[in-house]
C-alpha atoms as a PDB file:
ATOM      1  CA  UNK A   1      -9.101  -3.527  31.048  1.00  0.00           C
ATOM      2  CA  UNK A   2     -10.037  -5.227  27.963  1.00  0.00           C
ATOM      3  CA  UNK A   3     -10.665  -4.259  24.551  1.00  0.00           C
ATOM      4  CA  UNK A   4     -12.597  -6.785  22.411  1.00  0.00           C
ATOM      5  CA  UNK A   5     -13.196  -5.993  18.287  1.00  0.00           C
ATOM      6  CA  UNK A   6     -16.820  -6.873  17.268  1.00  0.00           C
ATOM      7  CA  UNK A   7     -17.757  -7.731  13.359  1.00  0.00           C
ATOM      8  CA  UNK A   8     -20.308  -4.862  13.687  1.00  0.00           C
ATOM      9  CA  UNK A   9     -17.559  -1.887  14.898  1.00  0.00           C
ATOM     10  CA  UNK A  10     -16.911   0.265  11.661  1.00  0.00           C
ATOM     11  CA  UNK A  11     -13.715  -0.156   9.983  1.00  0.00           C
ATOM     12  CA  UNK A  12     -10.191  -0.203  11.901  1.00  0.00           C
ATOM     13  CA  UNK A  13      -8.893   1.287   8.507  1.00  0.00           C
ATOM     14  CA  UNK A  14      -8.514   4.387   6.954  1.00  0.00           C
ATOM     15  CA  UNK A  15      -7.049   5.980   3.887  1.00  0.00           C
ATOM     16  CA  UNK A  16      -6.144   8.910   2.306  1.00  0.00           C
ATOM     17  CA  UNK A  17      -5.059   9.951  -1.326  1.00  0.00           C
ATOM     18  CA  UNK A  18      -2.661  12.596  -2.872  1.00  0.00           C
ATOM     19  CA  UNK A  19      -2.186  13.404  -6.245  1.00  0.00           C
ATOM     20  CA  UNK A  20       1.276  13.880  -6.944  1.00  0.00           C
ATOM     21  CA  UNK A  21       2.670  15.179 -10.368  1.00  0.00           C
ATOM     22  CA  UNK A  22       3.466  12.760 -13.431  1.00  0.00           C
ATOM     23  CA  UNK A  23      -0.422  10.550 -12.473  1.00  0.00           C
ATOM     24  CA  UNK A  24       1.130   9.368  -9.266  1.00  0.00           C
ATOM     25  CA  UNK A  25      -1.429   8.086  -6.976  1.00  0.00           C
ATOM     26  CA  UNK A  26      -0.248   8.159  -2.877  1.00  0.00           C
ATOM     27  CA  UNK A  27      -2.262   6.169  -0.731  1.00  0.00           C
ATOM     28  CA  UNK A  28      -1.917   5.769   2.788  1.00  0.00           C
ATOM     29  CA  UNK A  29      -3.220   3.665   5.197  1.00  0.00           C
ATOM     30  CA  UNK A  30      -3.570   3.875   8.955  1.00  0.00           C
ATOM     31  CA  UNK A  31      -4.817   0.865  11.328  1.00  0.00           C
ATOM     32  CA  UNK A  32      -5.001  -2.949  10.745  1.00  0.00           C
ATOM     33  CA  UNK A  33      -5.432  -5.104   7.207  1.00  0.00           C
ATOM     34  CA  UNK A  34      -7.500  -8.058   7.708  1.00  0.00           C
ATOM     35  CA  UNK A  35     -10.474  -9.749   6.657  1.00  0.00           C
ATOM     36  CA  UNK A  36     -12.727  -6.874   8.432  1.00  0.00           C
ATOM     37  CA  UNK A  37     -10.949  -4.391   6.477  1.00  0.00           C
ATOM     38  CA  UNK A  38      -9.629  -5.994   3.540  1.00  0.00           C
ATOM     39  CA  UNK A  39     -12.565  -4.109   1.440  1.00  0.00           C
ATOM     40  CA  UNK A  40     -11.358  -0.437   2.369  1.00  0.00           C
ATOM     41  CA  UNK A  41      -8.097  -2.057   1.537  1.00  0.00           C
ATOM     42  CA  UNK A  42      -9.533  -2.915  -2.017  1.00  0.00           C
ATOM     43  CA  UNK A  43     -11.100   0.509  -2.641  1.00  0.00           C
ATOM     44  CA  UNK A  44      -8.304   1.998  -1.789  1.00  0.00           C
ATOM     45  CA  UNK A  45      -5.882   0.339  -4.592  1.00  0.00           C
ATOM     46  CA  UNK A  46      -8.708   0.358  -6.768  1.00  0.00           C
ATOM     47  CA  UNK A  47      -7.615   3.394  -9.163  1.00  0.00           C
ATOM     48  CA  UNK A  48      -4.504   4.566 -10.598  1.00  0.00           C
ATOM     49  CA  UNK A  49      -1.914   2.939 -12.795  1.00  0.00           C
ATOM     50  CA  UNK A  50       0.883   4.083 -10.518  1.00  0.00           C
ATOM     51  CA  UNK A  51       0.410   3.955  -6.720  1.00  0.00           C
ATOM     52  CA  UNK A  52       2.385   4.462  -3.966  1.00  0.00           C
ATOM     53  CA  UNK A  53       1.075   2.363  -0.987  1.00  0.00           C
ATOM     54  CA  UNK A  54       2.298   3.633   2.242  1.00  0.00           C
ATOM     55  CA  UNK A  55       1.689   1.420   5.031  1.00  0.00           C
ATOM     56  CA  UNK A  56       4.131   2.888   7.538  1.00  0.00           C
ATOM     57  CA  UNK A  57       1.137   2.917   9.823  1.00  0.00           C
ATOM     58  CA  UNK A  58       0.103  -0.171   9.543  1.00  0.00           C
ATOM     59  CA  UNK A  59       0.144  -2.172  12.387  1.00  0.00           C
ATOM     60  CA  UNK A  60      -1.027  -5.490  11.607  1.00  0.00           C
ATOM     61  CA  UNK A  61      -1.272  -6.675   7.876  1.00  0.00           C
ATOM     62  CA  UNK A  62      -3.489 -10.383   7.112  1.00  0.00           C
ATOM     63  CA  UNK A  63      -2.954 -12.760   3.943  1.00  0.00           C
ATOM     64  CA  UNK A  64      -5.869 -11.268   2.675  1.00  0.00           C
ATOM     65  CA  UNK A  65      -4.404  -7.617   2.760  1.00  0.00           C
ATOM     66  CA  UNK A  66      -1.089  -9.243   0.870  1.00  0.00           C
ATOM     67  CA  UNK A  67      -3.717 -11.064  -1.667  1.00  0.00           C
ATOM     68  CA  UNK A  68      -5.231  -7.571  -2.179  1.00  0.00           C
ATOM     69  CA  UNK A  69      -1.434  -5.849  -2.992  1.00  0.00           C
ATOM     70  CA  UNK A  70      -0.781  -8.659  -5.048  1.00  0.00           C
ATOM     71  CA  UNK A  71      -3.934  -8.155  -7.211  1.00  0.00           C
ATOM     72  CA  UNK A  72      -2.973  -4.507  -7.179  1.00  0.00           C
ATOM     73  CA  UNK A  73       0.327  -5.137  -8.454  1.00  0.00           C
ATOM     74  CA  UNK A  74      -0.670  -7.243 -11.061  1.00  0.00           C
ATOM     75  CA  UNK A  75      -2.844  -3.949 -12.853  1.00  0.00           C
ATOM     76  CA  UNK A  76      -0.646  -1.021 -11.937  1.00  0.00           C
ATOM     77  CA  UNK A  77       2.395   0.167 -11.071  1.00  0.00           C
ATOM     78  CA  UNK A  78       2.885  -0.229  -7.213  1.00  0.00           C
ATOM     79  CA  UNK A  79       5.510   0.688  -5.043  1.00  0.00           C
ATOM     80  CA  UNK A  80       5.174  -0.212  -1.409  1.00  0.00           C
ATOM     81  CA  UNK A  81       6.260   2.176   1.536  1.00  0.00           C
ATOM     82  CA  UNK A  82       6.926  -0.279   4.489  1.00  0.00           C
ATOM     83  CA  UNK A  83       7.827   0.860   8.273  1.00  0.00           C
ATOM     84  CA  UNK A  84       6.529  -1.605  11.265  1.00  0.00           C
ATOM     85  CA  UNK A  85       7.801  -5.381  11.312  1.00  0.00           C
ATOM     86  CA  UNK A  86       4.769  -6.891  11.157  1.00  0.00           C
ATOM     87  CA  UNK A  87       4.237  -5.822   7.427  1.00  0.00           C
ATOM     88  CA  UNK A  88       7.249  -6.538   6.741  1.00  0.00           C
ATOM     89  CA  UNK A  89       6.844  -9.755   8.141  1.00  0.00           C
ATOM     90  CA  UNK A  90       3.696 -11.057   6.704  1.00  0.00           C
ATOM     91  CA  UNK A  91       5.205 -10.142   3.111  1.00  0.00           C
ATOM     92  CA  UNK A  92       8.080 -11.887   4.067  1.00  0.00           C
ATOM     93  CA  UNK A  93       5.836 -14.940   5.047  1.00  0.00           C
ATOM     94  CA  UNK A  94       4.193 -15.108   2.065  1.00  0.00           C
ATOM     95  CA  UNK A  95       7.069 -14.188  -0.066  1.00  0.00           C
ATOM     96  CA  UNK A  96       5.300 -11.251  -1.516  1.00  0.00           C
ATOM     97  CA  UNK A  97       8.228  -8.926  -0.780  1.00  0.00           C
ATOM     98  CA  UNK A  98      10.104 -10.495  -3.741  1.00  0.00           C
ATOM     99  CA  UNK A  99       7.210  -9.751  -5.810  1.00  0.00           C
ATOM    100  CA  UNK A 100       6.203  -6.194  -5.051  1.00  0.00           C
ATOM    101  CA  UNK A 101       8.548  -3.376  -4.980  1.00  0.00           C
ATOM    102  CA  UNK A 102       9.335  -2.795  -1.610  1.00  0.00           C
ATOM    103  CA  UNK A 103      11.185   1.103  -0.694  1.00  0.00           C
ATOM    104  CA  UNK A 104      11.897   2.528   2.898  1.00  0.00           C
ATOM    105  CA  UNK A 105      10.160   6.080   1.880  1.00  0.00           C
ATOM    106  CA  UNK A 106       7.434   7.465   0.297  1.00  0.00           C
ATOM    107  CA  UNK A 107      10.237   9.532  -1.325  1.00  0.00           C
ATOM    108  CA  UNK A 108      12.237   6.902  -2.309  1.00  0.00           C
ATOM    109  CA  UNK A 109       8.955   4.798  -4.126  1.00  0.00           C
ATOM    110  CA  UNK A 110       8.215   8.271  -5.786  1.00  0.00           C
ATOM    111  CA  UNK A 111      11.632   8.692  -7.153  1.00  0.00           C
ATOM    112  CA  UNK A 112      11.120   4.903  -8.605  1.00  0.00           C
ATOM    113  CA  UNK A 113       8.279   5.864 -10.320  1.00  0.00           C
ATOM    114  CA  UNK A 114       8.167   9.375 -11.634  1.00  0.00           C
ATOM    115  CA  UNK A 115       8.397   9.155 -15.305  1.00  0.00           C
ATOM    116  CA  UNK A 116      11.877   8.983 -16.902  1.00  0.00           C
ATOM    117  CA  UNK A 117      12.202  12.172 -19.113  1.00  0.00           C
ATOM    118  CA  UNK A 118      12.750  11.254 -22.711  1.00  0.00           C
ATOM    119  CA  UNK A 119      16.482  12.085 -24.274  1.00  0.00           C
ATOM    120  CA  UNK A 120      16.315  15.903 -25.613  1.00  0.00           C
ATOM    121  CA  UNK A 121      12.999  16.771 -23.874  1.00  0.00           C
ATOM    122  CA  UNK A 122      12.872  18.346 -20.537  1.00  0.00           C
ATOM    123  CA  UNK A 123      10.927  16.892 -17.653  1.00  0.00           C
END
């Protein structure tokens, strides 16, 4: 059996969001990043100043999906949730992962960025 991806089949990407407190944005992302996708990739990042990107289920991630984290980066806060080797890889490729802050958990990039409570104020 073969399986054969056409320009015209609807995205191979989804996303969800979650609120989380302190204006943390979590976003993630299920299916492949590449020039087919790299749009729903782009609205995805497109809002928040602090985002977690979780691309644990990501399976396949292109130079444009890097270009698009990179762009992200560069106008919020972004922490990036990574799981399967091919991410890893292409950042590695590129040499994104020394640019972007890279965590092994969604609850490790949220711990990065919640908000550091000010001395004498409670959080």
């Amino acid at each position: 059996m073969y399986c054969f991806r056409t320009i015209d089949e609807p995205s191979g990407l989804t996303f969800t969001t979650t609120e989380r407190p302190g204006g943390i944005r979590v976003v993630t992302l299920v299916g492949d990043i590449d020039a087919a996708t790299v749009e729903t990739f782009d609205e995805a990042l497109a809002t928040g100043e602090r985002l977690v990107v979780d691309l644990t289920r990501v399976a396949f991630l292109s130079c444009a999906g890097v270009r698009s984290l990179l762009d992200a980066n560069g106008r919020a806060r972004l922490a990036v949730v990574l799981g399967g080797h091919a991410v890893t890889r292409s950042l590695e490729a590129t040499g994104a992962d020394v640019l972007l802050e890279i965590h092994p958990s969604v609850g490790a990039a949220l711990a990065n960025l919640a908000p550091v409570p000010e001395p004498g104020r409670e959080a």
